[in-house]
Protein backbone atom coordinates (compact mmCIF):
# COMPACT_ATOMS: atom_id res chain seq x y z
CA UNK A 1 47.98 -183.55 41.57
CA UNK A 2 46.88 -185.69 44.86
CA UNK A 3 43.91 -187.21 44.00
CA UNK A 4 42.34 -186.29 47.45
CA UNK A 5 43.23 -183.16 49.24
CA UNK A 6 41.74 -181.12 52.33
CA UNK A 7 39.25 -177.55 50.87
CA UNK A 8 39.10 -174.75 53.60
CA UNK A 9 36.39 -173.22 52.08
CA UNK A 10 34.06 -171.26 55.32
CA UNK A 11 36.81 -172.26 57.26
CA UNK A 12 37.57 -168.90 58.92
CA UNK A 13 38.31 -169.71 62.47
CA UNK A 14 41.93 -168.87 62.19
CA UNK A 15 42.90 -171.90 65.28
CA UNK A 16 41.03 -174.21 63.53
CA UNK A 17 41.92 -173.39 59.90
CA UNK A 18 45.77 -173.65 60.91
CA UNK A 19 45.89 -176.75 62.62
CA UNK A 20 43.48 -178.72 59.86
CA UNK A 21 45.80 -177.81 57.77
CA UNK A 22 48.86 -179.37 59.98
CA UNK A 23 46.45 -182.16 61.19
CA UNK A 24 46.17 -183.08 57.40
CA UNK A 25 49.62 -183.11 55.64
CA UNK A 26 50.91 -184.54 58.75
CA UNK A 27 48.19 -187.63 58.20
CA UNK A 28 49.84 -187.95 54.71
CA UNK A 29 47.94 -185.31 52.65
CA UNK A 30 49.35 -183.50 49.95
CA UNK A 31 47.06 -181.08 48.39
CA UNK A 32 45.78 -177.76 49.61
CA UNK A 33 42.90 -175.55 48.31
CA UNK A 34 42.08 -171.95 49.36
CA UNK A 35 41.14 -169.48 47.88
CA UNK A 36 41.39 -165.07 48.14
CA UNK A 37 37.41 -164.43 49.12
CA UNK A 38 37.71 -167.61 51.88
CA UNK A 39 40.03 -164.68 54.50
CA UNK A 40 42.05 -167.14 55.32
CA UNK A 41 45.26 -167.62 53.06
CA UNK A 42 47.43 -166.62 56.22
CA UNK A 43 46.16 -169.40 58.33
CA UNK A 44 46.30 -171.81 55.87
CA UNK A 45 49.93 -170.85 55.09
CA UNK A 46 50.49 -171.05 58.90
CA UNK A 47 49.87 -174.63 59.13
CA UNK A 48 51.68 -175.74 56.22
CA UNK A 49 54.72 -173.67 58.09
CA UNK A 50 53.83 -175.60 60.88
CA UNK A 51 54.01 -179.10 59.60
CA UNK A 52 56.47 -181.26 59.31
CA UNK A 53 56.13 -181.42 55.41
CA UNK A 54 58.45 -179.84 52.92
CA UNK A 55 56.60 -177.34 50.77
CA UNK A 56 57.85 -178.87 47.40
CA UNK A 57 56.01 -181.73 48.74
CA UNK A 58 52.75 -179.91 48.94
CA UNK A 59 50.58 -179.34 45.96
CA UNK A 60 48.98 -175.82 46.62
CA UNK A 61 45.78 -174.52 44.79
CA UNK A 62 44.38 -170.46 45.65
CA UNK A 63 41.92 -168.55 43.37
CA UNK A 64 41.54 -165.01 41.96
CA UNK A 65 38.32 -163.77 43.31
CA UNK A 66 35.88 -161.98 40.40
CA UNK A 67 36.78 -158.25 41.63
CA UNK A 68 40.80 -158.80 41.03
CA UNK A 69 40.18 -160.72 37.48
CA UNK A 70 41.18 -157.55 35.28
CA UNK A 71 45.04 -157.75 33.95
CA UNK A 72 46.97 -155.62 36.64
CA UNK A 73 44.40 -157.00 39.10
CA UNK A 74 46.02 -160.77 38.83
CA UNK A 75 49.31 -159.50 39.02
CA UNK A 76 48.93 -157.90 42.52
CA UNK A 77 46.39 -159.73 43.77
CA UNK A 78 48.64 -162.90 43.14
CA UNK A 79 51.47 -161.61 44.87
CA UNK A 80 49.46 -160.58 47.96
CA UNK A 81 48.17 -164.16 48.13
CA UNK A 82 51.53 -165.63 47.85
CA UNK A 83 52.68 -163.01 51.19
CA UNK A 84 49.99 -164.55 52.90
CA UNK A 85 50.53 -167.98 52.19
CA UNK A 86 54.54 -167.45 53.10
CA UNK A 87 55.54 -168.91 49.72
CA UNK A 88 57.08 -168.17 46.36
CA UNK A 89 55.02 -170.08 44.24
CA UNK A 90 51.63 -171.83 44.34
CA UNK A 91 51.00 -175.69 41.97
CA UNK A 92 47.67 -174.29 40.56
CA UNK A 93 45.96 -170.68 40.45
CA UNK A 94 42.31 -170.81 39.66
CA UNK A 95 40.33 -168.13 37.85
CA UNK A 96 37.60 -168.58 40.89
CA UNK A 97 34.51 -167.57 38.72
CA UNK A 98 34.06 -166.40 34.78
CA UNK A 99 32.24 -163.40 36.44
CA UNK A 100 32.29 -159.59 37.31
CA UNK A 101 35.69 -158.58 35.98
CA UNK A 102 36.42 -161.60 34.13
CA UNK A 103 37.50 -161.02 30.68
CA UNK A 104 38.34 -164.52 29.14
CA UNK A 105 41.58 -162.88 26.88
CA UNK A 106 42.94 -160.31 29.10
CA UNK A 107 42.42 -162.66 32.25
CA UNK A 108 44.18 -165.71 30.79
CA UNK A 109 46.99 -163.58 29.54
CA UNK A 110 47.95 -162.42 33.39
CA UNK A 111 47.79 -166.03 34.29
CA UNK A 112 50.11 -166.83 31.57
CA UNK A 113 52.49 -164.61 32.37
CA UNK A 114 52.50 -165.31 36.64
CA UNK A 115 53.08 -168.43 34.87
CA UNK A 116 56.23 -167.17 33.23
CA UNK A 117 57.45 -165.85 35.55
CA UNK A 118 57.11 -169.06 37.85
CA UNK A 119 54.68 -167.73 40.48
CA UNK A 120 52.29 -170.39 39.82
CA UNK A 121 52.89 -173.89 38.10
CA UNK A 122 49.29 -174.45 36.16
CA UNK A 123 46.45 -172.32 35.74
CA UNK A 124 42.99 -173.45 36.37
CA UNK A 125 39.72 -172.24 35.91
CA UNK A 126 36.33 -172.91 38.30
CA UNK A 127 32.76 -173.09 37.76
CA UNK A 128 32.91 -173.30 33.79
CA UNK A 129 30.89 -174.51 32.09
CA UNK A 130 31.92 -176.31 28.20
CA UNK A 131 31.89 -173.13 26.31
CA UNK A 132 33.93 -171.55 28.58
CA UNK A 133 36.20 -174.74 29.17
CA UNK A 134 36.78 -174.94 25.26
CA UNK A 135 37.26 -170.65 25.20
CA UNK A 136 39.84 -171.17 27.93
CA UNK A 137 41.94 -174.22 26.46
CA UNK A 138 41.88 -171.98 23.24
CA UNK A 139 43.50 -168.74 24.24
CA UNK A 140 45.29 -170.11 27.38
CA UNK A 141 49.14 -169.98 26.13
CA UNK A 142 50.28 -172.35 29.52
CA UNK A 143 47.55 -174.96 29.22
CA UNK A 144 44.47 -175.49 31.21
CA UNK A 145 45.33 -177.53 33.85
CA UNK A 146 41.51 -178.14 36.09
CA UNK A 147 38.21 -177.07 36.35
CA UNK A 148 36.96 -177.16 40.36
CA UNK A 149 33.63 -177.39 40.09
CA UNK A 150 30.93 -178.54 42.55
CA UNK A 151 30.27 -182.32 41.82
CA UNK A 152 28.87 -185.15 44.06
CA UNK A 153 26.32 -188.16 43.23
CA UNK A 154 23.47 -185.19 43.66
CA UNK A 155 25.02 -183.42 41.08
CA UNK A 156 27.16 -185.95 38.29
CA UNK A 157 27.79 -182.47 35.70
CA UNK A 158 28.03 -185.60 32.93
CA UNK A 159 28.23 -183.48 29.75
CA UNK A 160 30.73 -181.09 31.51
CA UNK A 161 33.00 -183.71 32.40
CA UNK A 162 32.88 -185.36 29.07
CA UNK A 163 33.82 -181.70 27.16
CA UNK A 164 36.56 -181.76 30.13
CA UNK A 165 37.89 -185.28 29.37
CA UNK A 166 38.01 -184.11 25.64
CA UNK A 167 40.14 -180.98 26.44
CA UNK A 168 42.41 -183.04 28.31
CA UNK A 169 41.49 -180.26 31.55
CA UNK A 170 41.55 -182.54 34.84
CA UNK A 171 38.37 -182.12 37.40
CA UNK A 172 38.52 -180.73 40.88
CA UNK A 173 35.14 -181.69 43.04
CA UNK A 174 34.27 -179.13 45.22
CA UNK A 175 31.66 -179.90 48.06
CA UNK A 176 32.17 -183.40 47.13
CA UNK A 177 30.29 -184.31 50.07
CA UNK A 178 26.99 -182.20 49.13
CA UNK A 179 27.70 -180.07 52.10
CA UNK A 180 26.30 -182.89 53.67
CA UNK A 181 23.92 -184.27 51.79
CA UNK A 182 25.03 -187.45 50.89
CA UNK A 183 24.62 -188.59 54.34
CA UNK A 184 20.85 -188.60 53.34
CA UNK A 185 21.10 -190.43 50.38
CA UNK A 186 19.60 -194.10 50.46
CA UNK A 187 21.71 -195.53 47.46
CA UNK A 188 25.14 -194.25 49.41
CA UNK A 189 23.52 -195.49 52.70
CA UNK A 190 23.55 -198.89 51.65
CA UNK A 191 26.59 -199.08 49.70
CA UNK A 192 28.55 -197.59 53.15
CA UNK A 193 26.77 -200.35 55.13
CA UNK A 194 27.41 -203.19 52.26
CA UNK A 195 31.46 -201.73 52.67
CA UNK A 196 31.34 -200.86 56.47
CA UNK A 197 32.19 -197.53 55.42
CA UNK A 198 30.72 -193.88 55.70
CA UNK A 199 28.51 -192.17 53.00
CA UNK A 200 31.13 -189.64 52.64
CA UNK A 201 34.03 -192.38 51.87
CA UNK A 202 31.41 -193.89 49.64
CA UNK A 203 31.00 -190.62 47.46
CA UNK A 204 34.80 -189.92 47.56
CA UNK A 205 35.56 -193.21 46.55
CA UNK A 206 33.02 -192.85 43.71
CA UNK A 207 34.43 -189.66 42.38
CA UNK A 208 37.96 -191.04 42.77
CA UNK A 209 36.67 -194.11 40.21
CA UNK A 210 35.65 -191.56 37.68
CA UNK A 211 39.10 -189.98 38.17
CA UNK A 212 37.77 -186.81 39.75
CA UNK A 213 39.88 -185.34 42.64
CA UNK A 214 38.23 -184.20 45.61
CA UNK A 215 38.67 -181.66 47.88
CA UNK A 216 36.50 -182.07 51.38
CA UNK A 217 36.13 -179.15 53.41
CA UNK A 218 37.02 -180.44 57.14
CA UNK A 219 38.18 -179.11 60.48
CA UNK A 220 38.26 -181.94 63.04
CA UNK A 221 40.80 -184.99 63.15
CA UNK A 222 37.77 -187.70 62.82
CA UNK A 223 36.32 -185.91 59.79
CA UNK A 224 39.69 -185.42 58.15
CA UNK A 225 40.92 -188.71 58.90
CA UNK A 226 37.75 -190.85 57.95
CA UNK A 227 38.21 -188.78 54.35
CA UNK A 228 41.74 -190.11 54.10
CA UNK A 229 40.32 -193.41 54.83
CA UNK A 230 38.27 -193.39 51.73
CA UNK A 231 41.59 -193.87 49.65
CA UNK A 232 41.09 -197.25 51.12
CA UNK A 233 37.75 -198.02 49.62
CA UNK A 234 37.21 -199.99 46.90
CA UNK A 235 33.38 -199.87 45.04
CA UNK A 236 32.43 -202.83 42.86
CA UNK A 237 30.58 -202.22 39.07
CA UNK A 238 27.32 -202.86 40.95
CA UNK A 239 27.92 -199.77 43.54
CA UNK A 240 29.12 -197.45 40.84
CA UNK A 241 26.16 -198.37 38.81
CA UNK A 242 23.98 -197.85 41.37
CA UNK A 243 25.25 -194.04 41.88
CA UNK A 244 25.19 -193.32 38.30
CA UNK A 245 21.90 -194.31 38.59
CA UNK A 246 20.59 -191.50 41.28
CA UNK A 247 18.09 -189.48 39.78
CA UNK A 248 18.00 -186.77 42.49
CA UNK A 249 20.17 -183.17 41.84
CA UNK A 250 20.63 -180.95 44.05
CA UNK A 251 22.99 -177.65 43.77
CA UNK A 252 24.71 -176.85 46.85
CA UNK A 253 26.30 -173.30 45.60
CA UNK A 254 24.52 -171.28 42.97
CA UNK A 255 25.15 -167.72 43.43
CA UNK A 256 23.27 -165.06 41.21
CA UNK A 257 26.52 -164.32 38.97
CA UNK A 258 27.18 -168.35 38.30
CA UNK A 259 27.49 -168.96 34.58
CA UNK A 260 24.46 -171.75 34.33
């Protein structure tokens, strides 16, 4: 799994959603997230048609929203996402929430079978927390490949990503960038200026030394490309101390039917 890739979460213009899609693996990405509540799996699918990247080169993530989590539900759901994307397969399938129709045994049993029959690669789960990690690695048949969840400096999720580590699940940041916030962040202020380097390749850079991946949301060519540019970045002990140190958290998503 591509330790950086491109997130199209709220990214519903269909133009735009297509071409930062193109604009991305053509830069040298390799890994995709969407999801079935985002509305735009057929966009997303359109730019990777229309890139000059071989899909077996492409690491491709989508998740089952909460409504479609029941045992038949999967299935079709699934298959519909695959349609839209215009492939046969995706890398990882997420269980997007343990919520509504989530049932941890049924649910992981339709994953393991798309698994079987080779519809998706790995399954994942999102927005566990360590109960639920451990619950999943136990009854998952295929393995528990990730947990995306939301982590930045404003929100480090220590314990969760120590039970992770443990259960040998990997970590998938979502809204690595605090949707934003980082940018107002004194601590990642002066370690971009120290590095002559933005607050967002500072905090992707971080995450990347605790051997998170992260997936930035972004539609233009600058913000895209100054992500990429943060596999250049190297921090020193004194910068990463200096995030682990930030005292400030702050939850960007926390809808009413989150687990915490």
């Amino acid at each position: 799994m591509p330790m950086l890739g491109l997130g199209t979460w709220e990214n519903t213009n269909p133009d735009e959603c297509e071409n930062a899609v193109k604009t991305a693996l053509e830069m040298g990405y390799r890994h995709i997230d969407t999801a079935q509540i985002y509305g735009n799996e057929a966009e997303v699918g359109a730019g990777i048609a229309a890139a000059d990247v071989e899909r077996d080169d492409i690491f491709l993530a989508t998740k089952v929203w909460i409504n479609e989590l029941s045992d038949d539900d999967v299935i079709e759901s699934t298959e519909e996402s695959l349609d839209k994307l215009g492939v046969d397969y995706v890398d990882l399938l997420y269980v997007h929430w343990p919520a509504r129709e989530y049932d941890a045994e049924e649910t992981l049993a339709a994953f393991d079978e798309l698994v079987e029959r080779g519809l998706t690669k790995r399954v994942g789960i999102s927005n566990f927390e360590p109960e639920q990690v451990r619950e999943a690695v136990e009854l998952s048949d295929a393995g528990i490949f990730a947990n995306q969840i939301e982590l930045h400096p404003l929100l480090q999720q220590d314990e969760l990503r120590e039970v992770c580590a443990e259960e040998g699940v990997e970590i998938v940041a979502y809204s690595p960038l605090a949707r934003g916030k980082v940018f107002d962040v004194d601590v990642l202020s002066d370690v971009a200026e120290k590095h002559d380097a933005s607050e967002a390749q500072v905090s992707l850079a971080w995450l990347r030394e605790k051997g998170v991946t992260a997936i930035p949301k972004a539609t233009s060519e600058a913000h895209i490309r100054d992500n990429w540019e943060s596999l250049t970045l190297e921090l020193d002990d004194e910068d990463i101390e200096a995030i682990d140190a930030i005292e400030q958290v702050d939850r960007r998503v926390d809808p009413d039917f989150a687990p915490w």
